[in-house]
PDB file of N, CA and C in Angstrom:
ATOM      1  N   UNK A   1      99.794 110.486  69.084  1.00  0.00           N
ATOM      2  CA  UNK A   1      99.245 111.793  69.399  1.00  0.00           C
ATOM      3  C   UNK A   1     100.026 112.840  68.625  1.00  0.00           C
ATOM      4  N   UNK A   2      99.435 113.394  67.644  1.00  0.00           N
ATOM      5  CA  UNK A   2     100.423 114.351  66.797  1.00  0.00           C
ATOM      6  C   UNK A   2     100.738 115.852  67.575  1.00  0.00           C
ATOM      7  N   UNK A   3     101.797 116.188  67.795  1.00  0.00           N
ATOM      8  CA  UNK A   3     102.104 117.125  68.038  1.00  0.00           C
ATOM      9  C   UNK A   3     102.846 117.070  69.316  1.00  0.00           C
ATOM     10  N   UNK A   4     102.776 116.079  69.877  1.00  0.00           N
ATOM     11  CA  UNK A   4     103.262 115.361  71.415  1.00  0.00           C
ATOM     12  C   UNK A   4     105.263 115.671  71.303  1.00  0.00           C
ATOM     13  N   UNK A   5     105.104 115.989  72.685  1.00  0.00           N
ATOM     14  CA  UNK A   5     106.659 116.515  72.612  1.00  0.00           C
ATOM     15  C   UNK A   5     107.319 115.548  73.318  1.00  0.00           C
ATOM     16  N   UNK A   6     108.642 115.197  72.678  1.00  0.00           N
ATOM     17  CA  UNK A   6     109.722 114.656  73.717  1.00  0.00           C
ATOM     18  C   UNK A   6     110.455 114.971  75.167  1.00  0.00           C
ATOM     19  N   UNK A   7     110.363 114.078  75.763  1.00  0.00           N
ATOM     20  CA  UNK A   7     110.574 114.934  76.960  1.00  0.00           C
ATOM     21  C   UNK A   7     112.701 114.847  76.640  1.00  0.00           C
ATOM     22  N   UNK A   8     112.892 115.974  76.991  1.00  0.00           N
ATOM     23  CA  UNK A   8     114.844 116.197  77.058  1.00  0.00           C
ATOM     24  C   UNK A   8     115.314 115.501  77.939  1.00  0.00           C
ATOM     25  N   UNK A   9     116.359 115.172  77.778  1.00  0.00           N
ATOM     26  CA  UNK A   9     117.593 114.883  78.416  1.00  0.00           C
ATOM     27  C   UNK A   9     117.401 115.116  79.743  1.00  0.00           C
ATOM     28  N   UNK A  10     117.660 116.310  80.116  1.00  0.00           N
ATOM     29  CA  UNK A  10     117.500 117.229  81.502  1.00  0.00           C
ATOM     30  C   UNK A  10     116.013 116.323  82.517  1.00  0.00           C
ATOM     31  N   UNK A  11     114.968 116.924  81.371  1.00  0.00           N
ATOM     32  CA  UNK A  11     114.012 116.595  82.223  1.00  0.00           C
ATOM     33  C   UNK A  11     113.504 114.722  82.471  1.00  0.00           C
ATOM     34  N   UNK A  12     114.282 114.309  82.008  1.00  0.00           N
ATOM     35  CA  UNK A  12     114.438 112.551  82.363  1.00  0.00           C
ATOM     36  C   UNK A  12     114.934 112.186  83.833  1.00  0.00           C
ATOM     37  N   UNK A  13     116.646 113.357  83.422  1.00  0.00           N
ATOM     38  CA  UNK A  13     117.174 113.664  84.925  1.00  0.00           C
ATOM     39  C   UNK A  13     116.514 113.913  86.015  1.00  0.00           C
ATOM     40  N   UNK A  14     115.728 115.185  85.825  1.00  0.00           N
ATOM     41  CA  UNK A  14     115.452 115.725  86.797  1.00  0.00           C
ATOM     42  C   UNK A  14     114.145 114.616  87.367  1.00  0.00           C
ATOM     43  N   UNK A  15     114.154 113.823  86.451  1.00  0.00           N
ATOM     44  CA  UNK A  15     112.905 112.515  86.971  1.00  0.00           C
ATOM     45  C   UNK A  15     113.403 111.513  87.741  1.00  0.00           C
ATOM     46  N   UNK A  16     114.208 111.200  87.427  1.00  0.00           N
ATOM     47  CA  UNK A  16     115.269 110.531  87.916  1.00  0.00           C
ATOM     48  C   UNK A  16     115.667 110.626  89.291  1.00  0.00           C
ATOM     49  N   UNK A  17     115.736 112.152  89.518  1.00  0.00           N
ATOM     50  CA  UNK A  17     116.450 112.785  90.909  1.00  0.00           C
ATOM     51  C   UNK A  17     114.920 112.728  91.693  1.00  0.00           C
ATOM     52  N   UNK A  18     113.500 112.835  91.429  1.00  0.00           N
ATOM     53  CA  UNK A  18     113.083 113.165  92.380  1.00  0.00           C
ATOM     54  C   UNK A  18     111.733 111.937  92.553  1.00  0.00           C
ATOM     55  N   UNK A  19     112.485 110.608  91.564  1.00  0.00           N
ATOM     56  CA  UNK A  19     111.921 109.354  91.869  1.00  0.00           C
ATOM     57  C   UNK A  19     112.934 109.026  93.421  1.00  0.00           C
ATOM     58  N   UNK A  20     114.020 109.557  93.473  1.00  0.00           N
ATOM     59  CA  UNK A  20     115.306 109.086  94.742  1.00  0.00           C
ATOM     60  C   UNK A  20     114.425 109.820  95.741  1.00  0.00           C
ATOM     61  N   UNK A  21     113.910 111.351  96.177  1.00  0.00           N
ATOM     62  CA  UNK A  21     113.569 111.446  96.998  1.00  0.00           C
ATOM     63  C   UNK A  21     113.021 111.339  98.242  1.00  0.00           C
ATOM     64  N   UNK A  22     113.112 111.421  99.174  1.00  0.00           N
ATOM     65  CA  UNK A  22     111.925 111.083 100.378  1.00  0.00           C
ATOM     66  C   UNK A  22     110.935 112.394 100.026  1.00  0.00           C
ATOM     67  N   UNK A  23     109.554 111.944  99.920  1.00  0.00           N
ATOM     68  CA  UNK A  23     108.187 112.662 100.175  1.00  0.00           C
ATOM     69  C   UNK A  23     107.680 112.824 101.153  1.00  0.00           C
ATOM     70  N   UNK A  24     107.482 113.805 101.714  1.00  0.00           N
ATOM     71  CA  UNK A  24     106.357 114.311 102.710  1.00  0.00           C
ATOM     72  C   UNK A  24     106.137 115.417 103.068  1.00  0.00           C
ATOM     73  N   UNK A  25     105.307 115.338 104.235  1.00  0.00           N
ATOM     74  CA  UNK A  25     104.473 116.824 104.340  1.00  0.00           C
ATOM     75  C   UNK A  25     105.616 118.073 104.605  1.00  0.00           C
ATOM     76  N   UNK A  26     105.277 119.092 104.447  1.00  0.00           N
ATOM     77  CA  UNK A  26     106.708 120.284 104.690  1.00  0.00           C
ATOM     78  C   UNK A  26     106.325 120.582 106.174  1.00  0.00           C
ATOM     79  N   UNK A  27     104.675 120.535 106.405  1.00  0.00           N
ATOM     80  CA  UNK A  27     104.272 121.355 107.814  1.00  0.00           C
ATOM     81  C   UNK A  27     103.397 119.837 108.203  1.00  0.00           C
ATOM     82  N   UNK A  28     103.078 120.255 109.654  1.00  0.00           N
ATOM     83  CA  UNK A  28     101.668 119.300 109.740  1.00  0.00           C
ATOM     84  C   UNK A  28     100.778 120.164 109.612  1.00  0.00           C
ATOM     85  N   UNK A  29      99.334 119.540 109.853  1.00  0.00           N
ATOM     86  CA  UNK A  29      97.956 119.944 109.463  1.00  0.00           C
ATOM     87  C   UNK A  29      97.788 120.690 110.412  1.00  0.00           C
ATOM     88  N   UNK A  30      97.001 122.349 109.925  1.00  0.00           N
ATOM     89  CA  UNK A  30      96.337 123.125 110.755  1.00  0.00           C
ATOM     90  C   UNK A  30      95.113 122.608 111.360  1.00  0.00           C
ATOM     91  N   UNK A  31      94.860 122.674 112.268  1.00  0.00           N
ATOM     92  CA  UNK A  31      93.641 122.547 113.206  1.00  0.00           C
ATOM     93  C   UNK A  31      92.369 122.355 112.285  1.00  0.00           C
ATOM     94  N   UNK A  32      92.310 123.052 111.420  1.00  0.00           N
ATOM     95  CA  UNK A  32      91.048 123.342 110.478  1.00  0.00           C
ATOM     96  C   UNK A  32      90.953 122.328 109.471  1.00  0.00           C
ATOM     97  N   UNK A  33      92.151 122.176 108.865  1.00  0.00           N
ATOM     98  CA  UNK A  33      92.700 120.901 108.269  1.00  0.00           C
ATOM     99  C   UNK A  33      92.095 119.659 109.105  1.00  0.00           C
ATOM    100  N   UNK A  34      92.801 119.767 109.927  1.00  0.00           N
ATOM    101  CA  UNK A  34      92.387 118.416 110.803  1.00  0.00           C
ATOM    102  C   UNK A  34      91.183 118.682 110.954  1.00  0.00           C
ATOM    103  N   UNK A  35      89.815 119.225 111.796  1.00  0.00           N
ATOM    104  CA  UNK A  35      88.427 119.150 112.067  1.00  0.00           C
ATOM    105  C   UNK A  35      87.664 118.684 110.350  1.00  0.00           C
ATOM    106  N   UNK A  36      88.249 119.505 109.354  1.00  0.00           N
ATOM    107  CA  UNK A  36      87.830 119.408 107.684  1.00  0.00           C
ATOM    108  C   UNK A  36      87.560 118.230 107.543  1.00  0.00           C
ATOM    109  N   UNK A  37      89.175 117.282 108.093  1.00  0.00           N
ATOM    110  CA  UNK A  37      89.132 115.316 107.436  1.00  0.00           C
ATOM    111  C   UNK A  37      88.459 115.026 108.610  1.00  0.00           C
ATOM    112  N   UNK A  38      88.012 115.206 109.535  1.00  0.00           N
ATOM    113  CA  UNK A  38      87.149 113.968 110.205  1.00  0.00           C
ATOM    114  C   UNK A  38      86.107 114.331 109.928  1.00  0.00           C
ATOM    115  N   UNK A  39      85.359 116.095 110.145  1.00  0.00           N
ATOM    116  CA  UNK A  39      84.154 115.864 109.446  1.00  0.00           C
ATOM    117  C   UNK A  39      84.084 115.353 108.253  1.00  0.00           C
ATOM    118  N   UNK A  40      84.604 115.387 107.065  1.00  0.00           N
ATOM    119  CA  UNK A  40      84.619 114.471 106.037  1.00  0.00           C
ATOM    120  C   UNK A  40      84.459 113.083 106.115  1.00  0.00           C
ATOM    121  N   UNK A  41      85.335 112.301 107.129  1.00  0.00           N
ATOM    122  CA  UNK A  41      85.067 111.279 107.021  1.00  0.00           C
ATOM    123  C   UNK A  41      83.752 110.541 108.175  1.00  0.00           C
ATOM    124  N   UNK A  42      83.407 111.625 108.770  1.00  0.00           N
ATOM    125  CA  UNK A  42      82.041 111.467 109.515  1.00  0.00           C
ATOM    126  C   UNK A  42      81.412 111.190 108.261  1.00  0.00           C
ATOM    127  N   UNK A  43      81.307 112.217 107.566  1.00  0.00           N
ATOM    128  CA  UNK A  43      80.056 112.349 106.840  1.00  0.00           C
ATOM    129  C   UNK A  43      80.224 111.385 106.036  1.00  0.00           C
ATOM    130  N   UNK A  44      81.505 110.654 105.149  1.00  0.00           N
ATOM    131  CA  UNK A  44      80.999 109.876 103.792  1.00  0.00           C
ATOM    132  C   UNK A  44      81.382 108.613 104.608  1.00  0.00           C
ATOM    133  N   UNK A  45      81.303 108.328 105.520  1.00  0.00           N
ATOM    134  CA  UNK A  45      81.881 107.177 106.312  1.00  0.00           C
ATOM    135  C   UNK A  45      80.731 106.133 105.891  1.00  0.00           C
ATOM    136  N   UNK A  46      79.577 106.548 106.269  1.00  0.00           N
ATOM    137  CA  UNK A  46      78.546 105.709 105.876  1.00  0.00           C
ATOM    138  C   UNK A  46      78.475 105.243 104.806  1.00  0.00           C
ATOM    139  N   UNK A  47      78.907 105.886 103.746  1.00  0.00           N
ATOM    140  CA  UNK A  47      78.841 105.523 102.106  1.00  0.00           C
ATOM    141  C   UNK A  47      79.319 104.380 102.035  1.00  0.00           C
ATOM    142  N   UNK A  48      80.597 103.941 102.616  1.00  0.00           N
ATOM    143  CA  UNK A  48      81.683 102.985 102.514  1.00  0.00           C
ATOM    144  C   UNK A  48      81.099 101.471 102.082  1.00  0.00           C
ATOM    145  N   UNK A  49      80.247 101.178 103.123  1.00  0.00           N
ATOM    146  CA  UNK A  49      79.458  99.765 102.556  1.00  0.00           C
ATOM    147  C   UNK A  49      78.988 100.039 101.168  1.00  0.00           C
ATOM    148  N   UNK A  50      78.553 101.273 101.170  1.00  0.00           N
ATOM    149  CA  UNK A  50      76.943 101.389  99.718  1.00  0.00           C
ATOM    150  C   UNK A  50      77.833 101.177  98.141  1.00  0.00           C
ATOM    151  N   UNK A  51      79.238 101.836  98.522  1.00  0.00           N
ATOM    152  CA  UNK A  51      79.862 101.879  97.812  1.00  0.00           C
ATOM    153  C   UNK A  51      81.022 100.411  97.442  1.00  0.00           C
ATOM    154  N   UNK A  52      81.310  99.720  98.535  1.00  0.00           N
ATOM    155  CA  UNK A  52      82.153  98.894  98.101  1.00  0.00           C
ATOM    156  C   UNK A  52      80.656  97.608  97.342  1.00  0.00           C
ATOM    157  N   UNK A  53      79.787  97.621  98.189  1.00  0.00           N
ATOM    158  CA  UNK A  53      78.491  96.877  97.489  1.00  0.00           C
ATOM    159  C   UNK A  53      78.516  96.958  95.813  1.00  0.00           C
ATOM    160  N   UNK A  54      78.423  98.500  95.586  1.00  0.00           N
ATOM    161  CA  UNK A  54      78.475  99.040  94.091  1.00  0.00           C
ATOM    162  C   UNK A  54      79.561  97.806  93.461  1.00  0.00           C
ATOM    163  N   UNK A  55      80.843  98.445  93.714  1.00  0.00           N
ATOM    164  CA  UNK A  55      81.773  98.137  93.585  1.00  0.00           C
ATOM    165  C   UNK A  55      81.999  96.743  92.766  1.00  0.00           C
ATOM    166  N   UNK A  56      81.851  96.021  94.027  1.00  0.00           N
ATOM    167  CA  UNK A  56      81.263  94.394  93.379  1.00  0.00           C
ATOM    168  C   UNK A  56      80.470  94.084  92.867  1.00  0.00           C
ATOM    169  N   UNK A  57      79.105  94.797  92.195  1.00  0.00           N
ATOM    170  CA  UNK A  57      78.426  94.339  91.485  1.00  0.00           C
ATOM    171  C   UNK A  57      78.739  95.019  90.377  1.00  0.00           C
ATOM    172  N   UNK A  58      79.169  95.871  90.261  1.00  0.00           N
ATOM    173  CA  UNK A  58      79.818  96.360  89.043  1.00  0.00           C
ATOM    174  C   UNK A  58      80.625  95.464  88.320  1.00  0.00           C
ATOM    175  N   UNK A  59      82.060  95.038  88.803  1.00  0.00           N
ATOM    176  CA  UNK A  59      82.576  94.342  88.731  1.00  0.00           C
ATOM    177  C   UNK A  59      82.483  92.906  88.485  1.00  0.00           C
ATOM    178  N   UNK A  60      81.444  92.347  89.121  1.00  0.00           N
ATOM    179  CA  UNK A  60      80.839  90.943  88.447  1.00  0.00           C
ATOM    180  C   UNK A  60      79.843  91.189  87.403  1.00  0.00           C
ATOM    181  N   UNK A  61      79.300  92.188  86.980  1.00  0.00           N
ATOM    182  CA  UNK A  61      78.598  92.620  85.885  1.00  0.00           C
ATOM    183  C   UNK A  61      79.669  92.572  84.443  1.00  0.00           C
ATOM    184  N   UNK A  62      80.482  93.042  85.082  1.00  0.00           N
ATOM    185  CA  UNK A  62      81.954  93.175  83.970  1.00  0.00           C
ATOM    186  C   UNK A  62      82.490  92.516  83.459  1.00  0.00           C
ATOM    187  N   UNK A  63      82.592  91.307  84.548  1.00  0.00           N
ATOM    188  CA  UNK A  63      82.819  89.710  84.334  1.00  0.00           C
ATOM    189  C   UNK A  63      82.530  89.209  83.602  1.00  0.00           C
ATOM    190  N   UNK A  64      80.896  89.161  83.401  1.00  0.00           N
ATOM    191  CA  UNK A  64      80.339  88.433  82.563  1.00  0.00           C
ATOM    192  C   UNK A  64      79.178  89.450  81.684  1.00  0.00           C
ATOM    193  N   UNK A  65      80.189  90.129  81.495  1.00  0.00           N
ATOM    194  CA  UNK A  65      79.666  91.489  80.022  1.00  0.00           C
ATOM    195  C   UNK A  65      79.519  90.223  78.838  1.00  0.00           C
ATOM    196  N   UNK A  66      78.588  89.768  77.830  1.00  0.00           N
ATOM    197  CA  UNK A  66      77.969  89.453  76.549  1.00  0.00           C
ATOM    198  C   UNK A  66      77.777  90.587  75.910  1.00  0.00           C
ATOM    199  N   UNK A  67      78.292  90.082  74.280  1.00  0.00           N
ATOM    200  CA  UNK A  67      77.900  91.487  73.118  1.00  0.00           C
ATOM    201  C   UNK A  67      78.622  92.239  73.405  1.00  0.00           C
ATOM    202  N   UNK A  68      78.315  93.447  73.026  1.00  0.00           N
ATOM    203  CA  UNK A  68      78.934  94.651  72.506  1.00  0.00           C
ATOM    204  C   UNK A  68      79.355  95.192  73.680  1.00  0.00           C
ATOM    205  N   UNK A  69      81.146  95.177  73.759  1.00  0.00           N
ATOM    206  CA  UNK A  69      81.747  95.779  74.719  1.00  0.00           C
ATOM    207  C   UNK A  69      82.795  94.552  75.437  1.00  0.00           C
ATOM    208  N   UNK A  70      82.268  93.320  74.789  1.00  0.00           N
ATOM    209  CA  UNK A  70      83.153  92.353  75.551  1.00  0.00           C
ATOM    210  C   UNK A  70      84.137  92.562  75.449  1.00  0.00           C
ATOM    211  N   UNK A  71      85.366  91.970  76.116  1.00  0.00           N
ATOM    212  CA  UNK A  71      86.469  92.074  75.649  1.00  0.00           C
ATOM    213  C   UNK A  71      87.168  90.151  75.221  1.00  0.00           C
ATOM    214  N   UNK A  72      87.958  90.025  74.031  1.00  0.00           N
ATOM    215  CA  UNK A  72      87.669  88.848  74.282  1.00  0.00           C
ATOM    216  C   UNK A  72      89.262  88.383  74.145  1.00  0.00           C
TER     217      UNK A  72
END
């Protein structure tokens, strides 16, 4: 990639320091937050089959890709 920068010294460190960290939330979820993810997952809940279905037929389609695009 021409023009692509090295990352410094420092900022390796500072990768370094905040691969050690513990992650998590600073607050918990506001009320609104919370009602937001369950209606969300009301609503795409149903998808879940339609989609893992996809999923696998995609995927065995992929399998046995012939011609252009195989990988070999």
């Amino acid at each position: 990639m021409e023009g692509a920068a090295e990352p410094t010294d420092a900022t390796r460190e500072a990768e370094d320091v905040d691969a050690t960290q513990a992650h998590a939330a600073d607050r918990p979820p506001t009320k609104g937050e919370e009602t937001a993810a369950e209606e969300s997952r009301e609503t795409y809940e149903a998808d879940a089959k339609d989609v893992a279905e996809h999923y696998e037929e995609m995927s065995d389609i992929g399998a046995h890709v012939k011609g252009e695009g195989a990988i070999d």
